[in-house]
C-alpha atoms as a PDB file:
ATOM      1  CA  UNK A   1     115.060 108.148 175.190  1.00  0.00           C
ATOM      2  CA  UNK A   2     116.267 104.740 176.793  1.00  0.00           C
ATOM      3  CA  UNK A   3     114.268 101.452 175.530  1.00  0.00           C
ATOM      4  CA  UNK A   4     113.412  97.949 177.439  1.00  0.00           C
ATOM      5  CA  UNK A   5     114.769  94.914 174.977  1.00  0.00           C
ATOM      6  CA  UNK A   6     112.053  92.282 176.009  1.00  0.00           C
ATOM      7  CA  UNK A   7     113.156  88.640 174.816  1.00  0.00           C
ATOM      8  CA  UNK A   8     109.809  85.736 174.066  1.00  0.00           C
ATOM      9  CA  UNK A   9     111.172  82.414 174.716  1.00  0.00           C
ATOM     10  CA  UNK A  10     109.438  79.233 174.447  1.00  0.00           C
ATOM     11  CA  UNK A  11     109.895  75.337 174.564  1.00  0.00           C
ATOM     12  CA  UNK A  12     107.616  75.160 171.186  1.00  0.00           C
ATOM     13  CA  UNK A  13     110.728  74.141 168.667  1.00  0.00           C
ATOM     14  CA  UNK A  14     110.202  71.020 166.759  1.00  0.00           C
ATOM     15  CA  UNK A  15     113.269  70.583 165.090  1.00  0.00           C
ATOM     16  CA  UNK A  16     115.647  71.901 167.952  1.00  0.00           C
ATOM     17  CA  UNK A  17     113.925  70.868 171.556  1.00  0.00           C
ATOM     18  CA  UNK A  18     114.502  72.542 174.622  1.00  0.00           C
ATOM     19  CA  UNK A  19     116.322  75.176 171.893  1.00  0.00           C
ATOM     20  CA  UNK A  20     116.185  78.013 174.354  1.00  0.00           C
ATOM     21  CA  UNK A  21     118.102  75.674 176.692  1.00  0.00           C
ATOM     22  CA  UNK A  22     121.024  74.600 174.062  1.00  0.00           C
ATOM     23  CA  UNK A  23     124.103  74.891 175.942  1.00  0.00           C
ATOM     24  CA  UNK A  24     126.546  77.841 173.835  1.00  0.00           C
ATOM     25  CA  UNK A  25     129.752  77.739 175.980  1.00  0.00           C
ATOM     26  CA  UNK A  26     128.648  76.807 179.247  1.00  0.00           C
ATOM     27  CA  UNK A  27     125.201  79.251 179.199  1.00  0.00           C
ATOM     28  CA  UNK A  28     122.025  78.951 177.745  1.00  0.00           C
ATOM     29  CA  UNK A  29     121.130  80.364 174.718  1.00  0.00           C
ATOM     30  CA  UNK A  30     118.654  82.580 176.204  1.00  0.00           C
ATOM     31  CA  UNK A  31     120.852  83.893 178.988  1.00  0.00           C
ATOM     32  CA  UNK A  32     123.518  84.687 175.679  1.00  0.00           C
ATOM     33  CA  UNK A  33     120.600  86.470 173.694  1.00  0.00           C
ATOM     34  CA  UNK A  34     120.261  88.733 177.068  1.00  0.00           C
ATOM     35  CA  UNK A  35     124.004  89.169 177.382  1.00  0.00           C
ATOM     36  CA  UNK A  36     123.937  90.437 173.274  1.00  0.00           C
ATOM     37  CA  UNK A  37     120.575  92.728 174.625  1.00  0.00           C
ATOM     38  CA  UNK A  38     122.674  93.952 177.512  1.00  0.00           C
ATOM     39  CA  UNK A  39     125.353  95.263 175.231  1.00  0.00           C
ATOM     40  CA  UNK A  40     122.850  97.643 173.165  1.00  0.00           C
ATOM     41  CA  UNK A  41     122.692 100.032 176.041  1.00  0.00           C
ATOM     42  CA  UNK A  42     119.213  99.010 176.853  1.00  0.00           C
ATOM     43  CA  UNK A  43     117.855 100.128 180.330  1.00  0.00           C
ATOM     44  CA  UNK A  44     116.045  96.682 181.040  1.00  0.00           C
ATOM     45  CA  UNK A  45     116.041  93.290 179.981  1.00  0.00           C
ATOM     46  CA  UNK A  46     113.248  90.887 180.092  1.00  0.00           C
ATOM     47  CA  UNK A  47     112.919  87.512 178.951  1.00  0.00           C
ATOM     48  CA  UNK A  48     109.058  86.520 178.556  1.00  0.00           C
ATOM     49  CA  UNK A  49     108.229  82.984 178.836  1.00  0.00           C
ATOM     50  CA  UNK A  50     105.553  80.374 179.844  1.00  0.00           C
ATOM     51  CA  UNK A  51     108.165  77.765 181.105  1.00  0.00           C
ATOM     52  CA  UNK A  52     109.449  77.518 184.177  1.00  0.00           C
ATOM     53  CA  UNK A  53     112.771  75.796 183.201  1.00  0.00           C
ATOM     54  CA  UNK A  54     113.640  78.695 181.077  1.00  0.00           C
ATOM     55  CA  UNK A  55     112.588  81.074 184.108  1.00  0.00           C
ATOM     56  CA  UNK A  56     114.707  79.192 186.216  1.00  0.00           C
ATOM     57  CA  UNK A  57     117.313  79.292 184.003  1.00  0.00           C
ATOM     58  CA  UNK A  58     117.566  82.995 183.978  1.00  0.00           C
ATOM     59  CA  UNK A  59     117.141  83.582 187.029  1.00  0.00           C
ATOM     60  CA  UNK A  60     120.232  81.385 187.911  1.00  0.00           C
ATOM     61  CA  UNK A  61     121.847  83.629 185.842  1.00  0.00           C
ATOM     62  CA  UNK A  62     120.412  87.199 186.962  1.00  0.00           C
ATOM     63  CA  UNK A  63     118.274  87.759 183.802  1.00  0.00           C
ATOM     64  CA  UNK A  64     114.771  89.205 184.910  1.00  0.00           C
ATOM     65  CA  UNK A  65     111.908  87.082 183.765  1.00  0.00           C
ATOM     66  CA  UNK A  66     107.863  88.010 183.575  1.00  0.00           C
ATOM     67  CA  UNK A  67     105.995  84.392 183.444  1.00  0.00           C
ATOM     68  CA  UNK A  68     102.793  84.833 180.746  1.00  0.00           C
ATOM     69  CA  UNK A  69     100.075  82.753 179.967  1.00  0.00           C
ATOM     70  CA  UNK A  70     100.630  80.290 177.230  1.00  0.00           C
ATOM     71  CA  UNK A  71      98.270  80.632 174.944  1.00  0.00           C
ATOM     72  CA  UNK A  72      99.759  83.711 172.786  1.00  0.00           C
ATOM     73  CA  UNK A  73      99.298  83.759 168.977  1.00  0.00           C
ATOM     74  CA  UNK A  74     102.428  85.056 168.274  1.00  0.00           C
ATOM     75  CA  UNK A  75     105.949  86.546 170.376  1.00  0.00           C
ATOM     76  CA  UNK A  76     104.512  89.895 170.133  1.00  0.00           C
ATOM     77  CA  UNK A  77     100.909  89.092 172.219  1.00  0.00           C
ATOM     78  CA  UNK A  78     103.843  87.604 174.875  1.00  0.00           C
ATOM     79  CA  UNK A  79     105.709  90.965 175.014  1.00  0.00           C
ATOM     80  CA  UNK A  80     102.447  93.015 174.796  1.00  0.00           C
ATOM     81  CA  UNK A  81     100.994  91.028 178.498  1.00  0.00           C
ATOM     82  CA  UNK A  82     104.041  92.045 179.614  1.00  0.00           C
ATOM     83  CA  UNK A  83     104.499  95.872 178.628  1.00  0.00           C
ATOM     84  CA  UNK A  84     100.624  95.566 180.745  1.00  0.00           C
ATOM     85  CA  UNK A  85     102.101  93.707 183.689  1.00  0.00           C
ATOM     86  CA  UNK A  86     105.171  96.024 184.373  1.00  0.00           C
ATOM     87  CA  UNK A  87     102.632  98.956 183.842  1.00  0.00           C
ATOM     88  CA  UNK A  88     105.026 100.339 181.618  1.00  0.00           C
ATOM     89  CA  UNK A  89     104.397 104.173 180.529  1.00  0.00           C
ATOM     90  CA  UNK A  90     102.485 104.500 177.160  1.00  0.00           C
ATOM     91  CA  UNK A  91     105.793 105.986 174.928  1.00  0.00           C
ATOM     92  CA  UNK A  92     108.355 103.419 176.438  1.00  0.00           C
ATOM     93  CA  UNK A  93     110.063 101.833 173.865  1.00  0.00           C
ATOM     94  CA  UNK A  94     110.356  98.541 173.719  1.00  0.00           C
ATOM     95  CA  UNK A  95     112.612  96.225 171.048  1.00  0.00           C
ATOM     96  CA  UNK A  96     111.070  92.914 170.951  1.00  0.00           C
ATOM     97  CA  UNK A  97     114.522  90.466 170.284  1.00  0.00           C
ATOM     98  CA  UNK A  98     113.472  87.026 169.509  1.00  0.00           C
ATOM     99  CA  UNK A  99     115.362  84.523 172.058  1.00  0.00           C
ATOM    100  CA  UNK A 100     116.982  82.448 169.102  1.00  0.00           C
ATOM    101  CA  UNK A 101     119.653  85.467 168.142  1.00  0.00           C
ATOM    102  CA  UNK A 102     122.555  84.578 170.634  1.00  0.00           C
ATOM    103  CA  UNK A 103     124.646  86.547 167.577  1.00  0.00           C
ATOM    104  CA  UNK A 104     122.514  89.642 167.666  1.00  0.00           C
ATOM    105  CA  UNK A 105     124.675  92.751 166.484  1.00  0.00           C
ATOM    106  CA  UNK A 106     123.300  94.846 169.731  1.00  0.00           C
ATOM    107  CA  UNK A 107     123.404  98.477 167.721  1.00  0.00           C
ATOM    108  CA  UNK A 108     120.691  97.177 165.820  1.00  0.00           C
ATOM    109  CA  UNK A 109     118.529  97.208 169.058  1.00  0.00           C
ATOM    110  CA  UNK A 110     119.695 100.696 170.010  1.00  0.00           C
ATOM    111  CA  UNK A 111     118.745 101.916 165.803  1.00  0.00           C
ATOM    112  CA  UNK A 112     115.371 100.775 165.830  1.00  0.00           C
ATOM    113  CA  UNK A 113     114.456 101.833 169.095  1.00  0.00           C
ATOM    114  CA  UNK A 114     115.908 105.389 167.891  1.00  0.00           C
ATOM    115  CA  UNK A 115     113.544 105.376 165.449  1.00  0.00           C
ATOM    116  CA  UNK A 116     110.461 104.796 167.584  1.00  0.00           C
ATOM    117  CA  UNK A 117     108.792 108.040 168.575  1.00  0.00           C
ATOM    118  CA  UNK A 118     105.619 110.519 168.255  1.00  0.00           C
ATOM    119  CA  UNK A 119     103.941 109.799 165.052  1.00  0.00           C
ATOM    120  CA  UNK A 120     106.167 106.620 164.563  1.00  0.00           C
ATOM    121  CA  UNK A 121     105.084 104.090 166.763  1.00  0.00           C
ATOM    122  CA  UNK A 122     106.891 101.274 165.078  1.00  0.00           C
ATOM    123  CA  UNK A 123     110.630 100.447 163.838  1.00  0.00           C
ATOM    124  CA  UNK A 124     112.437  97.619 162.432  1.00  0.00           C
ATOM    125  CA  UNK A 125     115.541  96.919 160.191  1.00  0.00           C
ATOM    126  CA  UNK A 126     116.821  95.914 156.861  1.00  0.00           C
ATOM    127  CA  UNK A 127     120.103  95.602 154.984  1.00  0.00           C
ATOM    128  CA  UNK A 128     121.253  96.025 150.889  1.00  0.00           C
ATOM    129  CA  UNK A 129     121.063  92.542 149.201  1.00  0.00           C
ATOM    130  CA  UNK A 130     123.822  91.610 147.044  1.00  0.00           C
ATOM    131  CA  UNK A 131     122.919  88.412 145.067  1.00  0.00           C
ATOM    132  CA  UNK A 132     120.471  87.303 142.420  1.00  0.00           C
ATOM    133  CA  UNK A 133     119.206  84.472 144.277  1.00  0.00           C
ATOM    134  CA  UNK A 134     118.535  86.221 147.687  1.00  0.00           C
ATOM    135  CA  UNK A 135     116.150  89.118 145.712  1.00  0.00           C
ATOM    136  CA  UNK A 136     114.323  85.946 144.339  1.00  0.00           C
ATOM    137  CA  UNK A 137     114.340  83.622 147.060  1.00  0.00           C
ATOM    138  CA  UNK A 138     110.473  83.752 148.671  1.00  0.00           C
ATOM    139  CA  UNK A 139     112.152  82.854 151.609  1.00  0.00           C
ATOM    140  CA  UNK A 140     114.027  85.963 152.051  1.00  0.00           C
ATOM    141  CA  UNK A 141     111.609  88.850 153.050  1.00  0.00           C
ATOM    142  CA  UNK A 142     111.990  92.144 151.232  1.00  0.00           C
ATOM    143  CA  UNK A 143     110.817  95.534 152.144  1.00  0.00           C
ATOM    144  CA  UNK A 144     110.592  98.903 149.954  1.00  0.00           C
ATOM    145  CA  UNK A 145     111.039 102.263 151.849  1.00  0.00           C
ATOM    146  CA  UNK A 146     109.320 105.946 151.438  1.00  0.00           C
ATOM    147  CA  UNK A 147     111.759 108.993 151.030  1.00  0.00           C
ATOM    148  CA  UNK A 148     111.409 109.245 154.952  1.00  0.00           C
ATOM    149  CA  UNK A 149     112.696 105.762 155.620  1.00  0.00           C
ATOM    150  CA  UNK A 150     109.338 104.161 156.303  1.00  0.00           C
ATOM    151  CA  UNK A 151     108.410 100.960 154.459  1.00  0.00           C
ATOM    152  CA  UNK A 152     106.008 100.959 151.721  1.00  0.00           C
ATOM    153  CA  UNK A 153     105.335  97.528 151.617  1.00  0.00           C
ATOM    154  CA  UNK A 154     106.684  93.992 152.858  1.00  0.00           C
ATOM    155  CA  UNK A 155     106.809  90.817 150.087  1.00  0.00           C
ATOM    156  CA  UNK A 156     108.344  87.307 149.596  1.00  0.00           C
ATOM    157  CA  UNK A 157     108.185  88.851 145.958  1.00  0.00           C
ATOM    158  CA  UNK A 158     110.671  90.582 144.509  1.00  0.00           C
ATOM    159  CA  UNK A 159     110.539  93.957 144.910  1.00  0.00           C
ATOM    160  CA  UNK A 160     110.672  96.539 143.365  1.00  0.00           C
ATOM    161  CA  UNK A 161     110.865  94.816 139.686  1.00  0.00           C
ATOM    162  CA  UNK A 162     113.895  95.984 137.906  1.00  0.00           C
ATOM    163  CA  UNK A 163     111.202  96.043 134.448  1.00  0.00           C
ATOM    164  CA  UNK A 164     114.288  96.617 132.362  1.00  0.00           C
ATOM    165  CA  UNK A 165     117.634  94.708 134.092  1.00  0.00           C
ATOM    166  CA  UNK A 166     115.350  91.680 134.703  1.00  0.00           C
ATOM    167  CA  UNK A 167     114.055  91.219 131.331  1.00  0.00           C
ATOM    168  CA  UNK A 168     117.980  90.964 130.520  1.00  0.00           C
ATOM    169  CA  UNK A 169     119.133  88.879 132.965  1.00  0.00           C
ATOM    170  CA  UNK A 170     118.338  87.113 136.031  1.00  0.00           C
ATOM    171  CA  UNK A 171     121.260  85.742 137.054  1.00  0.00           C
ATOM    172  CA  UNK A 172     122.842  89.012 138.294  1.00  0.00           C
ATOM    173  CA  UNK A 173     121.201  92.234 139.832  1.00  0.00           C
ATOM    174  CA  UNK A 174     121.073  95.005 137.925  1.00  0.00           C
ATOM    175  CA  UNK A 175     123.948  97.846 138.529  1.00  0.00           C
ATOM    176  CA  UNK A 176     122.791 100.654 140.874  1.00  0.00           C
ATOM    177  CA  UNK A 177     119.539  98.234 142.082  1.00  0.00           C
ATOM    178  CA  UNK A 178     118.899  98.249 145.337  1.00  0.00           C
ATOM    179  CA  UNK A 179     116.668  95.434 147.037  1.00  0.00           C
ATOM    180  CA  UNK A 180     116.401  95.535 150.867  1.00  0.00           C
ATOM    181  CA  UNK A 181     116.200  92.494 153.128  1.00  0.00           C
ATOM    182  CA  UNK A 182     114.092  92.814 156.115  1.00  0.00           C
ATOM    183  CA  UNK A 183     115.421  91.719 159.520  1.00  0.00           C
ATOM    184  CA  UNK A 184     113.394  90.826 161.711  1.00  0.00           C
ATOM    185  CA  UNK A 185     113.361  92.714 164.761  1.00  0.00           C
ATOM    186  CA  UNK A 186     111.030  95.259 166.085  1.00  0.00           C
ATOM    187  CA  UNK A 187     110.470  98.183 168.371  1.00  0.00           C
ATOM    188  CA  UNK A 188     107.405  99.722 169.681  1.00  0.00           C
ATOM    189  CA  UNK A 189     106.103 101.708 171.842  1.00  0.00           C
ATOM    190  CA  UNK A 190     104.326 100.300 174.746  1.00  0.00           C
ATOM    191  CA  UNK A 191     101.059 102.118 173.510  1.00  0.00           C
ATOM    192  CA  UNK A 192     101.145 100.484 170.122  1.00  0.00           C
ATOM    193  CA  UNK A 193     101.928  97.070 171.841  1.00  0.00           C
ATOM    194  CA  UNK A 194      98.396  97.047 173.420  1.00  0.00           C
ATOM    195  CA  UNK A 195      96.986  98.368 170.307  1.00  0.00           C
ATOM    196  CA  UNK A 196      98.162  96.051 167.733  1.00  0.00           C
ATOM    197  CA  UNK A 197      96.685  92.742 168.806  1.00  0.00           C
ATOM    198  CA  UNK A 198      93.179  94.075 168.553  1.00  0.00           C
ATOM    199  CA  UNK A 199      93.624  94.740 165.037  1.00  0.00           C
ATOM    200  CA  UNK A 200      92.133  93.060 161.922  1.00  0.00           C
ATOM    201  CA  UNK A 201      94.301  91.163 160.301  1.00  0.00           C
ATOM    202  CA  UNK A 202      94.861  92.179 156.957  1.00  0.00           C
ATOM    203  CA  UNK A 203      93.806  90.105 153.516  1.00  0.00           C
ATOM    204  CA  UNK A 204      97.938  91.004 152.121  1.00  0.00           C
ATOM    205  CA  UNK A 205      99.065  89.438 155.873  1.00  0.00           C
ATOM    206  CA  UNK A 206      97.295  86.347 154.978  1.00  0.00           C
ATOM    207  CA  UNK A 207      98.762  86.382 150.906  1.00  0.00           C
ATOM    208  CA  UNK A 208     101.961  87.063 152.287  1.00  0.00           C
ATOM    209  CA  UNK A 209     102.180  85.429 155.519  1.00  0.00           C
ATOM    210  CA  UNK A 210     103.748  88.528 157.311  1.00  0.00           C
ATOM    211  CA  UNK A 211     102.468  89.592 160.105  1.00  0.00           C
ATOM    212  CA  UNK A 212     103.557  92.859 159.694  1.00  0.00           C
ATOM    213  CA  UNK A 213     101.905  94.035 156.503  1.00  0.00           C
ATOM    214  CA  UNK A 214      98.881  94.137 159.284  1.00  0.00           C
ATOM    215  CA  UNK A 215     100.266  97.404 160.904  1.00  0.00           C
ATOM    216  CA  UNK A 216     100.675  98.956 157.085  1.00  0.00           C
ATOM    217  CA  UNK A 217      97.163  97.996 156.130  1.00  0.00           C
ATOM    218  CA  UNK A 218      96.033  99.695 158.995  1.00  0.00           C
ATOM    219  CA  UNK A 219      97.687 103.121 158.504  1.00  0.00           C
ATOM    220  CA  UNK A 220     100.297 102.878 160.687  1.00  0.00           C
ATOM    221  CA  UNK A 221     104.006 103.989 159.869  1.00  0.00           C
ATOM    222  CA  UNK A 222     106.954 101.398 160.800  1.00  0.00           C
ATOM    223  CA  UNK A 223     110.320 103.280 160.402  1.00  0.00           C
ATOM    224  CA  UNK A 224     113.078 101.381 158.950  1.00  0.00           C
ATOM    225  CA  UNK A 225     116.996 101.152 160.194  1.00  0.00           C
ATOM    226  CA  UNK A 226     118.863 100.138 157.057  1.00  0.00           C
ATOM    227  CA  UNK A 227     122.665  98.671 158.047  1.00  0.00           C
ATOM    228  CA  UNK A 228     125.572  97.958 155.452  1.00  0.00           C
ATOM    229  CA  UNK A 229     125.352  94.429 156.091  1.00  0.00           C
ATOM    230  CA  UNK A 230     123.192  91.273 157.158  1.00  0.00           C
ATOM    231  CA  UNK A 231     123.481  90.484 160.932  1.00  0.00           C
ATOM    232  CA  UNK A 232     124.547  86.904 161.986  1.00  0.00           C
ATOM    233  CA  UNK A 233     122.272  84.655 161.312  1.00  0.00           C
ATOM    234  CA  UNK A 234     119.703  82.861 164.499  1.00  0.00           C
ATOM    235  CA  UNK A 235     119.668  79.737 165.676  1.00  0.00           C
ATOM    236  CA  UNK A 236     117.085  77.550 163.619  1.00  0.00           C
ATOM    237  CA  UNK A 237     118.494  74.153 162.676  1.00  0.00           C
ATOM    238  CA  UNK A 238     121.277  71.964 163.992  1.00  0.00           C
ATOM    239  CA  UNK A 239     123.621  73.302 162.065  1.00  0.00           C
ATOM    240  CA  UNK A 240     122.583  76.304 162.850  1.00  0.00           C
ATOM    241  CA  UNK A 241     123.403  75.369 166.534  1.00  0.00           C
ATOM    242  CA  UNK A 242     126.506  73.686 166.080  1.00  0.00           C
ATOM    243  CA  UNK A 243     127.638  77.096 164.484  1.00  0.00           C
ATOM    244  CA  UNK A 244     127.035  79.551 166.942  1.00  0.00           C
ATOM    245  CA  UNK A 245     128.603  76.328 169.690  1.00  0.00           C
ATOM    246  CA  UNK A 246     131.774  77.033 167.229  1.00  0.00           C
ATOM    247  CA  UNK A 247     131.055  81.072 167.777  1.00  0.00           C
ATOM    248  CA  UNK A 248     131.752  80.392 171.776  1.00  0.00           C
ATOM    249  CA  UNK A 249     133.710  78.157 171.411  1.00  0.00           C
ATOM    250  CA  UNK A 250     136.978  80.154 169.892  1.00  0.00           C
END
């Protein structure tokens, strides 16, 4: 089945302004996340916005845009109004990409939304971590998977506790351990777009601060795409920027 990659992009950046503007070789970054979208195979790309200078910038350069109210709680409220606008049909996939990944690897678009079907109406990604400080960084979002390749459960924790290798040593993973960064990006199914923000959120979203221990808590599955190796990092900081300008630039 084909998926829509549907990109949220707002002017709401405090530490990089106008970020979804930044010039990366002679395009905004936007219009770059759309060109990385466009490379996954998807059958549509949308950016979603509530500003028209990032609406005019895409449409300079041929990127469809849906304008949404401005008011949205979080990038996946944005892509949900607009699954409902384009009246799309209730098992389209969608991959929600966030509009700050100009270095998106685009098969990991085209894995999650392989994942997304009947009885899974939710997929993301994750990859192997490889150092000591990553597992225990709170910063770095881990996620534990079923024998079917669904998560268990999301944490800034550590997980799962290596009882034994830890109480030996921190300073190096244990041999054979595997801890699994979560990446964050998402597919859905148009369905499960309108359904998830009219759900509860969940006491463990709130502990964790992850919005997507709400889906778990409420019984649904999210699938998980697990690649070899962690995916360019997005555009957050000024050196962030000034590395991706380096990217385009060679």
């Amino acid at each position: 089945m084909g998926f829509i990659v549907i990109i949220p992009a707002r002017m709401a950046s405090t530490r990089l302004p106008d970020k979804p503007l930044a010039d990366l070789g002679g395009k905004p970054m936007v219009v770059r996340v759309a060109e990385r979208a466009a490379a996954s195979g998807a059958e549509r790309i949308i950016v979603a916005t509530d500003h028209e200078a990032i609406a005019s910038a895409c449409r300079q350069h041929g990127v469809e845009v849906c304008m949404t109210e401005a008011d949205h709680p979080s990038g996946t409220d944005r892509i949900a109004e607009v699954a409902r606008t384009l009246d799309l049909a209730p098992d389209a996939v969608v991959v929600n990409l966030q509009g700050d990944e100009p270095l998106i690897d685009p098969a990991l678009l085209a894995a999650s939304a392989a994942l997304v079907g009947p009885g899974v109406p939710m997929a993301t990604c994750a990859h192997p971590l490889h150092e000591a400080a990553d597992a225990f960084n709170p910063n770095v979002v881990k996620v534990v998977l079923d024998k079917l390749g669904r998560a268990m459960y999301f944490s800034r924790a550590t997980i799962p506790w290596h009882r034994d290798g830890f109480a030996q040593s921190k300073d190096s993973l244990p041999a054979a351990y595997v801890a699994l960064r979560h990446i964050g990006l998402y597919a859905y199914t148009s369905a499960f777009l309108q359904i998830y923000p009219t759900l509860e959120p969940a006491p463990l979203e709130a502990v964790e601060a992850l919005e997507q221990l709400r889906v778990l808590w409420h019984g649904f599955p999210i699938a998980v795409h697990v690649t070899s190796s962690a995916p360019a990092a997005g555009v957050d900081t000024p050196d962030d920027l000034e590395r991706v300008r380096l990217h385009y630039a060679s």
